[in-house]
PDB file of N, CA and C in Angstrom:
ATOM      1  N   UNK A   1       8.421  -6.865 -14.382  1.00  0.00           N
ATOM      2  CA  UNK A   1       9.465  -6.400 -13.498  1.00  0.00           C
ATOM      3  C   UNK A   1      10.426  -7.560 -13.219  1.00  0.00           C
ATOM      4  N   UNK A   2      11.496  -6.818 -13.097  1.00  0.00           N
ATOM      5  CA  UNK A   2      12.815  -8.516 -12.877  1.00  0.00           C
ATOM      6  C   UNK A   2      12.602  -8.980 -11.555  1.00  0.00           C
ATOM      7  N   UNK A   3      12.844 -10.157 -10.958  1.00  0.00           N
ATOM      8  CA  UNK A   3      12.843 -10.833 -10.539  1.00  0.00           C
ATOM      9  C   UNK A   3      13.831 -10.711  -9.512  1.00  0.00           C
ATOM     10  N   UNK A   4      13.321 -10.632  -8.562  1.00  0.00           N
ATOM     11  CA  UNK A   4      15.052 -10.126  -7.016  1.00  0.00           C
ATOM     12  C   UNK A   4      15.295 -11.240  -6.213  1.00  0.00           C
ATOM     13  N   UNK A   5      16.070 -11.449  -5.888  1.00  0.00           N
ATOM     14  CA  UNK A   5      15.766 -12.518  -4.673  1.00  0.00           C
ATOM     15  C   UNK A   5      16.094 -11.902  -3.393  1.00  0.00           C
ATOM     16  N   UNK A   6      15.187 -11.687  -2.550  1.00  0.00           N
ATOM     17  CA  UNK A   6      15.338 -10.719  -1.346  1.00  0.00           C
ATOM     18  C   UNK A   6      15.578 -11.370   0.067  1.00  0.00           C
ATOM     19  N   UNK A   7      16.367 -11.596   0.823  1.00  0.00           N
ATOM     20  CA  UNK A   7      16.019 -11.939   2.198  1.00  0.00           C
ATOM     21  C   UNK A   7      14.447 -12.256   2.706  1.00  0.00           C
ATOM     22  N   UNK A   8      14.246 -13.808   3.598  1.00  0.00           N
ATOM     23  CA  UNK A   8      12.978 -13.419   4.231  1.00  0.00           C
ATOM     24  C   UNK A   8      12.290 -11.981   4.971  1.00  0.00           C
ATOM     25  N   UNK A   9      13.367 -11.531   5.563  1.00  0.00           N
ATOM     26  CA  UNK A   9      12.930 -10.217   6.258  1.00  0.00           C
ATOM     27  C   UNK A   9      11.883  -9.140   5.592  1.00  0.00           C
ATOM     28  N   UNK A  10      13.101  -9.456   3.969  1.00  0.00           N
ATOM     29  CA  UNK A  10      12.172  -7.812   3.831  1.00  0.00           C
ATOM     30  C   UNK A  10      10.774  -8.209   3.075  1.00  0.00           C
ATOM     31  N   UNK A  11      10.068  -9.174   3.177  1.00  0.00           N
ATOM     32  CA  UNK A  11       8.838  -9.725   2.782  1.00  0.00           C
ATOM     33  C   UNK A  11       7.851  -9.788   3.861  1.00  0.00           C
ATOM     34  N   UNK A  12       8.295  -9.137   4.847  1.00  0.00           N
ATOM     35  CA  UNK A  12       7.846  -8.962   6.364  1.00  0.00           C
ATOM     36  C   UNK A  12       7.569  -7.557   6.549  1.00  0.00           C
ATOM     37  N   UNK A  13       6.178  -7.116   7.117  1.00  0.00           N
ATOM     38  CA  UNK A  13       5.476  -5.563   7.166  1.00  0.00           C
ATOM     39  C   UNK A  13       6.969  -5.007   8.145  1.00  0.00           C
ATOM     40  N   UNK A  14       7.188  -3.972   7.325  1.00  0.00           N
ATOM     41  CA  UNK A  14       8.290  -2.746   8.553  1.00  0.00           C
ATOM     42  C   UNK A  14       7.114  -1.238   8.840  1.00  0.00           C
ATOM     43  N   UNK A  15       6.473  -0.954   7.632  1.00  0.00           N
ATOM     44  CA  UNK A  15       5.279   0.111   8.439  1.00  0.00           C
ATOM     45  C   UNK A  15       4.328  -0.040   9.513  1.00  0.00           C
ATOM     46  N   UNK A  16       3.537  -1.496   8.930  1.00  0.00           N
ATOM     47  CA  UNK A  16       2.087  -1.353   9.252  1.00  0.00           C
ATOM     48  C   UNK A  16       2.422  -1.919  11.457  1.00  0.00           C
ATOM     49  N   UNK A  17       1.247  -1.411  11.773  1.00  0.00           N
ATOM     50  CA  UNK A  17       1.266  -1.587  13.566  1.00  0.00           C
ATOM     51  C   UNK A  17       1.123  -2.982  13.747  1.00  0.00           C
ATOM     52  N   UNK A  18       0.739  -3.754  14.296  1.00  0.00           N
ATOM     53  CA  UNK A  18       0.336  -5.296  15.059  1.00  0.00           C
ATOM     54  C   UNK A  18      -0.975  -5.122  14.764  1.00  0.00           C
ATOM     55  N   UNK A  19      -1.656  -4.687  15.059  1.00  0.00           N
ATOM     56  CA  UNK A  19      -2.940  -4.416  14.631  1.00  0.00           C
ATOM     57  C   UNK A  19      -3.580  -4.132  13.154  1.00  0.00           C
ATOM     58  N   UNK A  20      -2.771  -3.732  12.677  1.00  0.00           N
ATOM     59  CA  UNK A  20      -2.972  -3.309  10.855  1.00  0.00           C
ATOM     60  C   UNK A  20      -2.592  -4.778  10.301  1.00  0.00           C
ATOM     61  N   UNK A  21      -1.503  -5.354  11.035  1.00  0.00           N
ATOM     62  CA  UNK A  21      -0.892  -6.888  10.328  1.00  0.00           C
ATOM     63  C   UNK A  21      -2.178  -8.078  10.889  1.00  0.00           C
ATOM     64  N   UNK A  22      -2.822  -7.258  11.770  1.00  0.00           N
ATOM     65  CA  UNK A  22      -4.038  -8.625  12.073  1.00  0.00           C
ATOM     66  C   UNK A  22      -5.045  -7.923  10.788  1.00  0.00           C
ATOM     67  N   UNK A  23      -4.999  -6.798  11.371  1.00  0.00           N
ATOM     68  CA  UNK A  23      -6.246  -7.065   9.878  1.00  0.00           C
ATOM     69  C   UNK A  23      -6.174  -5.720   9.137  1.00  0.00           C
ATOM     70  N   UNK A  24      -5.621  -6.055   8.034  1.00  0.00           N
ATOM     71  CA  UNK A  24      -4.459  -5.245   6.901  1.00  0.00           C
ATOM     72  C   UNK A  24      -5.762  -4.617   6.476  1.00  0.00           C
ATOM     73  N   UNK A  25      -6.740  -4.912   6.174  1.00  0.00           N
ATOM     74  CA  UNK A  25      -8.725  -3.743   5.738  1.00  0.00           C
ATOM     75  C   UNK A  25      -8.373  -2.705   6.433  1.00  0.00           C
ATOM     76  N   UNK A  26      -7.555  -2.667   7.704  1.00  0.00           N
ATOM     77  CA  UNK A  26      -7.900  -1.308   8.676  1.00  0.00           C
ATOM     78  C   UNK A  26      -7.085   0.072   7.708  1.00  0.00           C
ATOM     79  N   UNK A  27      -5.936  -0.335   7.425  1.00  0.00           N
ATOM     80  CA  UNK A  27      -5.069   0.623   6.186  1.00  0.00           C
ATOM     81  C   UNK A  27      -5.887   1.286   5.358  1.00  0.00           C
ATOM     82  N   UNK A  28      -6.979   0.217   4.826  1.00  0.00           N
ATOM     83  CA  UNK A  28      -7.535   1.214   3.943  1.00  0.00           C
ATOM     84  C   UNK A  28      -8.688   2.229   4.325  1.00  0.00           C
ATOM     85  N   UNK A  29      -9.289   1.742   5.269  1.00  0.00           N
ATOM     86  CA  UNK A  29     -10.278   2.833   5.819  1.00  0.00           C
ATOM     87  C   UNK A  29      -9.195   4.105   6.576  1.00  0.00           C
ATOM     88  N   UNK A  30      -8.131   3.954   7.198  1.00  0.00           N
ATOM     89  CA  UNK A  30      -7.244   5.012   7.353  1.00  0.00           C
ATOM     90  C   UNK A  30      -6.928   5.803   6.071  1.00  0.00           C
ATOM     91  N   UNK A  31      -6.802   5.151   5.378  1.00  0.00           N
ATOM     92  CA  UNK A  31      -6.371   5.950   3.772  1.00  0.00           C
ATOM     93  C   UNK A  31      -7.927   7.143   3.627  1.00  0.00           C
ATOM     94  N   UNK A  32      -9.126   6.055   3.691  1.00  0.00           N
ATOM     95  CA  UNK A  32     -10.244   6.984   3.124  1.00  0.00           C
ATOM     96  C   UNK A  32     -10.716   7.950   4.030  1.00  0.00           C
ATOM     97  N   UNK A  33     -10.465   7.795   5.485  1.00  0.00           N
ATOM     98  CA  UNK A  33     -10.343   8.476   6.249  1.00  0.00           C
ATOM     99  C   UNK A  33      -9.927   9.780   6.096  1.00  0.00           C
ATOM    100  N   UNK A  34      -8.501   9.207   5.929  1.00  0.00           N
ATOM    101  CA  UNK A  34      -7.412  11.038   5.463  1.00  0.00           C
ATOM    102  C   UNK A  34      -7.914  11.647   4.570  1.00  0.00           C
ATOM    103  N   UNK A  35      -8.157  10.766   3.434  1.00  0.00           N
ATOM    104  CA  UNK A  35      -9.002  11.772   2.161  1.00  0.00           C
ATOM    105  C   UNK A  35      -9.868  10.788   1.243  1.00  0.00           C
ATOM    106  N   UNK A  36     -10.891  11.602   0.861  1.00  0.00           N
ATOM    107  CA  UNK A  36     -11.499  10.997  -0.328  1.00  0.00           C
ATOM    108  C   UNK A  36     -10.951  10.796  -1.533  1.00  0.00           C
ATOM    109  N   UNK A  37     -11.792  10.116  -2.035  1.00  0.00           N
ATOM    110  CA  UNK A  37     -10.585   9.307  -3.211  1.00  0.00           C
ATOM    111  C   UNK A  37     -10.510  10.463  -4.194  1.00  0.00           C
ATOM    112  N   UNK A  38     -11.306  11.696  -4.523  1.00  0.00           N
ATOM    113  CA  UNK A  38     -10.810  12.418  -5.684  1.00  0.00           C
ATOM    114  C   UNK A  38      -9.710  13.457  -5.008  1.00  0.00           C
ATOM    115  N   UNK A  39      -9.616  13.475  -3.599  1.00  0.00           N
ATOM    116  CA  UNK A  39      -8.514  14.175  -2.898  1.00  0.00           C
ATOM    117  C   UNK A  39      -7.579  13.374  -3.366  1.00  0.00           C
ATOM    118  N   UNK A  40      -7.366  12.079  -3.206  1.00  0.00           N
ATOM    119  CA  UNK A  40      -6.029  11.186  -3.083  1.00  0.00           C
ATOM    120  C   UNK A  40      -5.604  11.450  -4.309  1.00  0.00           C
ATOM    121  N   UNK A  41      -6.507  11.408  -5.652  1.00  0.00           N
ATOM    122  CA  UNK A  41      -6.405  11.288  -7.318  1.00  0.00           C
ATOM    123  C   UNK A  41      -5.413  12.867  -7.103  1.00  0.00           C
ATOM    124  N   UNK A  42      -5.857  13.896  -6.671  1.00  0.00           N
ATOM    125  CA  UNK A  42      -5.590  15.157  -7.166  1.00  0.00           C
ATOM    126  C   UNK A  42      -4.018  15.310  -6.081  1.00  0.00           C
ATOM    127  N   UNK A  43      -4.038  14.527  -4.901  1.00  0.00           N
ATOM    128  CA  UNK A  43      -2.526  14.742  -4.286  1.00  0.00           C
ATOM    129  C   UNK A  43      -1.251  14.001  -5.573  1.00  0.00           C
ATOM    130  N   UNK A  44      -1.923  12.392  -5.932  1.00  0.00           N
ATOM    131  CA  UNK A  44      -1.031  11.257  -6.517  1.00  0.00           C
ATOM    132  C   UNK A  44      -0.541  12.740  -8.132  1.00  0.00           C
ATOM    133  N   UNK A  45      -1.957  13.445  -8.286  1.00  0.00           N
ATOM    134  CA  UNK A  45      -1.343  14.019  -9.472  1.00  0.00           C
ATOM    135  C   UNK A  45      -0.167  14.925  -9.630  1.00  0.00           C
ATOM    136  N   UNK A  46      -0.505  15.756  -8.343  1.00  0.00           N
ATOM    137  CA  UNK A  46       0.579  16.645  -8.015  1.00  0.00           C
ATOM    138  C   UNK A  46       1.949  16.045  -7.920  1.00  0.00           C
ATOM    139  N   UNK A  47       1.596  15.110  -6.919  1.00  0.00           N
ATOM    140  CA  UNK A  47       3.098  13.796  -6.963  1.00  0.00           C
ATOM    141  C   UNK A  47       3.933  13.989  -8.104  1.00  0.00           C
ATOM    142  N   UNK A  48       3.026  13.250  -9.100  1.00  0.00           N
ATOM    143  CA  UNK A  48       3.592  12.617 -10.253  1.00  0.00           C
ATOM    144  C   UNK A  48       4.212  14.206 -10.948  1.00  0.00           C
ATOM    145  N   UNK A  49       3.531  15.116 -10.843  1.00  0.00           N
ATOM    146  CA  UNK A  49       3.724  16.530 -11.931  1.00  0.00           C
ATOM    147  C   UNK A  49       5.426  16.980 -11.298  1.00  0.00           C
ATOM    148  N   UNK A  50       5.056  17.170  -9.894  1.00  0.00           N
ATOM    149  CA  UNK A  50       6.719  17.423  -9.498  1.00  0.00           C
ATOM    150  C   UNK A  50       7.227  17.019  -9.387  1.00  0.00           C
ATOM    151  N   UNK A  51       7.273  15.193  -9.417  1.00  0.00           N
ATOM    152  CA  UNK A  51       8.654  14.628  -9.721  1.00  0.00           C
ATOM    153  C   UNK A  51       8.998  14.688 -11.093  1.00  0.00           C
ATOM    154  N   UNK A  52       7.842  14.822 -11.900  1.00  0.00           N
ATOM    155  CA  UNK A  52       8.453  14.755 -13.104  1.00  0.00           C
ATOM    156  C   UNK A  52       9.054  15.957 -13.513  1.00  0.00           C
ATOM    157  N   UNK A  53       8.627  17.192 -12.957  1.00  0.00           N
ATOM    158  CA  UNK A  53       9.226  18.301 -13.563  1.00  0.00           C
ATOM    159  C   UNK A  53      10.292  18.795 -12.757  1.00  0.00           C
ATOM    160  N   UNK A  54       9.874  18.491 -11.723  1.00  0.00           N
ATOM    161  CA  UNK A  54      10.994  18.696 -10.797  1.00  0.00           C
ATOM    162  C   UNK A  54      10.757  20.184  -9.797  1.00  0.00           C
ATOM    163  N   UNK A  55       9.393  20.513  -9.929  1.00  0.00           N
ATOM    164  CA  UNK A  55       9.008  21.769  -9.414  1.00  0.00           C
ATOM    165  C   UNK A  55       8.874  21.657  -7.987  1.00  0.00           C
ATOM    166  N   UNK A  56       9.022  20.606  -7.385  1.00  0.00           N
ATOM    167  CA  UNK A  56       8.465  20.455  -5.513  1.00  0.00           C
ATOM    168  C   UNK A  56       8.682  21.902  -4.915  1.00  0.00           C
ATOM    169  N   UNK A  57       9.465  22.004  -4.956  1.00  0.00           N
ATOM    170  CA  UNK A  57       9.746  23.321  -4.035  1.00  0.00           C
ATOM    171  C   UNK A  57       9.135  24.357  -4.342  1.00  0.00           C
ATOM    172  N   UNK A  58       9.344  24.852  -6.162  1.00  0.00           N
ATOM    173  CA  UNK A  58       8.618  26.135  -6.515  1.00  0.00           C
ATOM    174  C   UNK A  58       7.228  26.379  -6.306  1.00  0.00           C
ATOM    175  N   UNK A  59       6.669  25.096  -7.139  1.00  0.00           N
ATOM    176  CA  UNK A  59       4.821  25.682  -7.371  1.00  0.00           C
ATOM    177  C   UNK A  59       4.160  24.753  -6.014  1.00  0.00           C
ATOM    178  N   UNK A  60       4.558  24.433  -4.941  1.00  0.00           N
ATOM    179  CA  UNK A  60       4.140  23.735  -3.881  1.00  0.00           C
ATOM    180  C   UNK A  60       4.194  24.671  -2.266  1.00  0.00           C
ATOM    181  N   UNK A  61       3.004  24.826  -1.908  1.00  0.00           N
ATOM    182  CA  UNK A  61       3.608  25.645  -0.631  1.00  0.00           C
ATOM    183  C   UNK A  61       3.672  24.024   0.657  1.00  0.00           C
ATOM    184  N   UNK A  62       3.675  24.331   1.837  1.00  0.00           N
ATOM    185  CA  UNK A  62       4.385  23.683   2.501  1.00  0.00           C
ATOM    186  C   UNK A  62       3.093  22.225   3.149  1.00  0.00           C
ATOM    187  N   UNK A  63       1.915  22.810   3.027  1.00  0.00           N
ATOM    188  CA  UNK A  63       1.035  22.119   2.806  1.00  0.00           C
ATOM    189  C   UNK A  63       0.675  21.072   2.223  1.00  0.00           C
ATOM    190  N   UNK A  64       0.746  20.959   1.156  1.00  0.00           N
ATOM    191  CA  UNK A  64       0.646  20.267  -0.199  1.00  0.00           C
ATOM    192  C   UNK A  64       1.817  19.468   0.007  1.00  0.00           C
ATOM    193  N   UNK A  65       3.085  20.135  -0.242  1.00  0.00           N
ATOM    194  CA  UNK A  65       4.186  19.251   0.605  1.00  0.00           C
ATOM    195  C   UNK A  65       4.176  17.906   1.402  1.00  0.00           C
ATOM    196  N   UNK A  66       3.155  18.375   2.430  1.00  0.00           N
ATOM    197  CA  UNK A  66       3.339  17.675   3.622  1.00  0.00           C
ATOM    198  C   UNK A  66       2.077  16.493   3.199  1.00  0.00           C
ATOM    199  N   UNK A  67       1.023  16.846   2.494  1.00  0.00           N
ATOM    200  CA  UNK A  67       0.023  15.983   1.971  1.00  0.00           C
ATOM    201  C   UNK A  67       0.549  14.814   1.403  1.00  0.00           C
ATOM    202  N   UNK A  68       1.814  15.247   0.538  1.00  0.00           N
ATOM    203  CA  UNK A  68       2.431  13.920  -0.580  1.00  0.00           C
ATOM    204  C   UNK A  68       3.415  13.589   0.367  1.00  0.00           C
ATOM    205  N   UNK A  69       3.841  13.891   1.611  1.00  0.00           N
ATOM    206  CA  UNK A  69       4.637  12.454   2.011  1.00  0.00           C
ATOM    207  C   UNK A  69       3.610  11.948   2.677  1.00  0.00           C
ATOM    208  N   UNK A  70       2.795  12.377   3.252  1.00  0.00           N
ATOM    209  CA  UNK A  70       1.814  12.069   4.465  1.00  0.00           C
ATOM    210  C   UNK A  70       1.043  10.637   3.068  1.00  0.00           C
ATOM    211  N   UNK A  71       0.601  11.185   2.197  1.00  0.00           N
ATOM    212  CA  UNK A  71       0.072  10.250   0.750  1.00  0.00           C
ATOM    213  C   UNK A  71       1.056   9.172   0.623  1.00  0.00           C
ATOM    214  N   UNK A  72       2.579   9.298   0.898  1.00  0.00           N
ATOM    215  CA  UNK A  72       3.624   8.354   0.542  1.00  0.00           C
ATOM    216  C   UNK A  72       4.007   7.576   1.686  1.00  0.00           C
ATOM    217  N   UNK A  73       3.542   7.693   2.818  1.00  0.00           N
ATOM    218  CA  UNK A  73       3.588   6.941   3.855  1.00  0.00           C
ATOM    219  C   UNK A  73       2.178   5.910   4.234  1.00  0.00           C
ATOM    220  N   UNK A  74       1.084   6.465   3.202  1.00  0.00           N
ATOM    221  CA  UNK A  74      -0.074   5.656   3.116  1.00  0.00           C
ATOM    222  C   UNK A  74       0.224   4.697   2.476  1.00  0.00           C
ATOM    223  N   UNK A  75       0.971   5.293   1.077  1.00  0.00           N
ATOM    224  CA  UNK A  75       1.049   4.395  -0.455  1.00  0.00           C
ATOM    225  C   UNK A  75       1.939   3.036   0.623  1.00  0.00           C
ATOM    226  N   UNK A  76       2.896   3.163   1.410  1.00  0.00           N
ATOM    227  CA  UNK A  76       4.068   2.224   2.045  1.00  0.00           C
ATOM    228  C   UNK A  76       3.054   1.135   2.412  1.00  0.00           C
ATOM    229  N   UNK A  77       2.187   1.746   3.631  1.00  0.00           N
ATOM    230  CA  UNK A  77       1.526   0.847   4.667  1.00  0.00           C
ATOM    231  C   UNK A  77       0.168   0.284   3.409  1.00  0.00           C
ATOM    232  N   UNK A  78      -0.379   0.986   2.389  1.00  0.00           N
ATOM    233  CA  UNK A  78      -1.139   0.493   1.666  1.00  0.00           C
ATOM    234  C   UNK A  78      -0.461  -0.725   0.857  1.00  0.00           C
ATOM    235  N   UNK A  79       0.782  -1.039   0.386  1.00  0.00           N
ATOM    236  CA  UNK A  79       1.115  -1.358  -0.228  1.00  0.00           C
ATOM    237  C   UNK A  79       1.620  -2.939   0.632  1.00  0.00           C
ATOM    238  N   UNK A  80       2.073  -3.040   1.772  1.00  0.00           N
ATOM    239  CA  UNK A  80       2.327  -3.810   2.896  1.00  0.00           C
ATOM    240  C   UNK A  80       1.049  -4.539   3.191  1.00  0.00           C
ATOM    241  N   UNK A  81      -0.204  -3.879   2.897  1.00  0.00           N
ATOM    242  CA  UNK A  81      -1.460  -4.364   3.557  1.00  0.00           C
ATOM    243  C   UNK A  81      -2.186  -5.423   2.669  1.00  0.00           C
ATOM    244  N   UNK A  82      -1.575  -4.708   1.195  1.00  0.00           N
ATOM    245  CA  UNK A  82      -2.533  -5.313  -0.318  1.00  0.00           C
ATOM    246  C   UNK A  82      -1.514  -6.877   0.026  1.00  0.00           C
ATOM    247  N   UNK A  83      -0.355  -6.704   0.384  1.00  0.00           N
ATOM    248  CA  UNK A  83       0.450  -8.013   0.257  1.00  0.00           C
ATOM    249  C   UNK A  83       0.068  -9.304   1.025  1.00  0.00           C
ATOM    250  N   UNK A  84      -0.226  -8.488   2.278  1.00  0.00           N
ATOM    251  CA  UNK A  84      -0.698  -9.476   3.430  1.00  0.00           C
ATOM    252  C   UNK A  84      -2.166 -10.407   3.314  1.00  0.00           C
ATOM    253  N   UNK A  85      -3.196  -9.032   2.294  1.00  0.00           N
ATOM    254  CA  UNK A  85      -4.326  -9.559   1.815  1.00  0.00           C
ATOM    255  C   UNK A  85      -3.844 -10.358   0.556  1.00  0.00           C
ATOM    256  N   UNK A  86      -3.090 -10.012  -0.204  1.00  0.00           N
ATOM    257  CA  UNK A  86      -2.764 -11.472  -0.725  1.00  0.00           C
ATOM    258  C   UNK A  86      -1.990 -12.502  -0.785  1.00  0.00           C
ATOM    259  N   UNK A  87      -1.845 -12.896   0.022  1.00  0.00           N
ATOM    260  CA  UNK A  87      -0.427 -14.219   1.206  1.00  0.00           C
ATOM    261  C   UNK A  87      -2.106 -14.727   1.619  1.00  0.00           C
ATOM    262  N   UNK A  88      -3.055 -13.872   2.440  1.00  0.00           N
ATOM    263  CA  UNK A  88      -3.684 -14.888   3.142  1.00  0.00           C
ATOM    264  C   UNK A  88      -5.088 -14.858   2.119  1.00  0.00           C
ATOM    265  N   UNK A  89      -4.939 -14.706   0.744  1.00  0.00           N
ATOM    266  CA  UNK A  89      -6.205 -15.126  -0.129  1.00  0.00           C
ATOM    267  C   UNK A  89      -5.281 -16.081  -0.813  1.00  0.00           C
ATOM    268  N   UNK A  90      -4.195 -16.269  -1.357  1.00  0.00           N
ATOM    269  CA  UNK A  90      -3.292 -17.134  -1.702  1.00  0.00           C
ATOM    270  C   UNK A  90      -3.471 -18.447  -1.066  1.00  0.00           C
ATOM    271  N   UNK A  91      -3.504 -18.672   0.439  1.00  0.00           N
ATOM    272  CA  UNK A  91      -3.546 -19.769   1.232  1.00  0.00           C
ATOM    273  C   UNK A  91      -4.576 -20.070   1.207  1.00  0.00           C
ATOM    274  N   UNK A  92      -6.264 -19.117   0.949  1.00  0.00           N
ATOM    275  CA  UNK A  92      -7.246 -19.897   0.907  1.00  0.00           C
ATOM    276  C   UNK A  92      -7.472 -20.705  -0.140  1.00  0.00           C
ATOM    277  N   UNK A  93      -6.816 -20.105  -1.337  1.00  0.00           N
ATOM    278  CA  UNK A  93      -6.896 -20.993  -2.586  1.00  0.00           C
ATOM    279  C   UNK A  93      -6.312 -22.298  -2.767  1.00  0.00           C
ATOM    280  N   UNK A  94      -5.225 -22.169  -1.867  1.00  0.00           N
ATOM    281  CA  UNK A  94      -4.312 -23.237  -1.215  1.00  0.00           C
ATOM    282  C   UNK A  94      -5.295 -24.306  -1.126  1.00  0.00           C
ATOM    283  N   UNK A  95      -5.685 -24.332   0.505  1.00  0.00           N
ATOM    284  CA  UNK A  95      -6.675 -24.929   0.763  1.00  0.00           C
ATOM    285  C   UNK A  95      -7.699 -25.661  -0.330  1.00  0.00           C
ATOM    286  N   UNK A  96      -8.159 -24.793  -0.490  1.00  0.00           N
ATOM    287  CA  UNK A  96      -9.556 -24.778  -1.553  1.00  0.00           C
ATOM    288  C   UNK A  96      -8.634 -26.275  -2.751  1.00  0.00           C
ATOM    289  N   UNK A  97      -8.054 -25.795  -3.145  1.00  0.00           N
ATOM    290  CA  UNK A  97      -6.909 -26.966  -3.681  1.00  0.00           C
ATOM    291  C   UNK A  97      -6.842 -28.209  -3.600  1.00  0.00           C
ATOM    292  N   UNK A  98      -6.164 -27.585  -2.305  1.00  0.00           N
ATOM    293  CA  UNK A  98      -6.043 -29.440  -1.774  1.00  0.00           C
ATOM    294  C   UNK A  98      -7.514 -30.210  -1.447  1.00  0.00           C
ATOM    295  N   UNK A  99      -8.446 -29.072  -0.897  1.00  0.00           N
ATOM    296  CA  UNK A  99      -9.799 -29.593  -0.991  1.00  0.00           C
ATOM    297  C   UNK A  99     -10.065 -30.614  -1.694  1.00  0.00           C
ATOM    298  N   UNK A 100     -10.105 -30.339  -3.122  1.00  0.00           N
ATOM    299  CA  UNK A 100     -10.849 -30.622  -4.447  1.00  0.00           C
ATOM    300  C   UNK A 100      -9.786 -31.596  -4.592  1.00  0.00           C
ATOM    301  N   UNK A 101      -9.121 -31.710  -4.389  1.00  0.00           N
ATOM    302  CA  UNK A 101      -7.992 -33.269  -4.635  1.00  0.00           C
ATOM    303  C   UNK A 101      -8.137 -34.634  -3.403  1.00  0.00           C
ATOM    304  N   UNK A 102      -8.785 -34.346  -2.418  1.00  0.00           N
ATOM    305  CA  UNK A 102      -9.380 -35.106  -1.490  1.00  0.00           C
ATOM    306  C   UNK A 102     -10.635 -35.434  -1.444  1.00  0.00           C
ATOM    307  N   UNK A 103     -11.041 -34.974  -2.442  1.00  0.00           N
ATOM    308  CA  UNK A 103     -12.753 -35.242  -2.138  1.00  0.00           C
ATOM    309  C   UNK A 103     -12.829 -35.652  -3.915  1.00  0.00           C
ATOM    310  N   UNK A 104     -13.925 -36.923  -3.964  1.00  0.00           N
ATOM    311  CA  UNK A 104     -13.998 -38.366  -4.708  1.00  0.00           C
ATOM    312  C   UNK A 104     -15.043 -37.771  -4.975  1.00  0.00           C
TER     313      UNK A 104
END
């Protein structure tokens, strides 16, 4: 993927609560919460089938609908959470780093 150069801001959570940004794990038990993972597999499929065909409206009643944004507002805050878990596994390696360059 190309390469953007974005403002600090938008590298900064806009979904997740104060509480999800202390500890970004909570996102995902909310995710498994809402549904099990062969639920999530069978919403992401539907996703993918009507954007690609373009059927949302026809073969979808209002339900299902509401599942794939409700799924696309997970994917946001899931996606915000995976980042934060890796910024602060990034810094442990950091560490771990400089460790091994201080020690003889």
């Amino acid at each position: 993927m190309e390469r953007i150069d974005f403002p600090a801001w938008e590298y900064r959570s806009q979904q997740l609560t104060p509480e999800e940004v202390q500890q970004p794990t909570r996102v995902l038990h909310e995710l498994f919460d809402y549904a099990h993972l062969p639920e999530l597999r069978a919403v992401l499929w539907e996703w993918l089938k009507c954007t690609v065909t373009g059927g949302f409206v026809e073969t979808m009643d209002l339900q299902q609908r509401n599942s794939i944004l409700f799924l696309y507002e997970h994917m946001q805050k899931l996606i915000e959470a995976a980042h934060l878990i890796h910024l602060q596994q990034q810094a442990i390696e950091e560490q771990r780093q400089e460790l091994k360059r201080h020690v003889f």
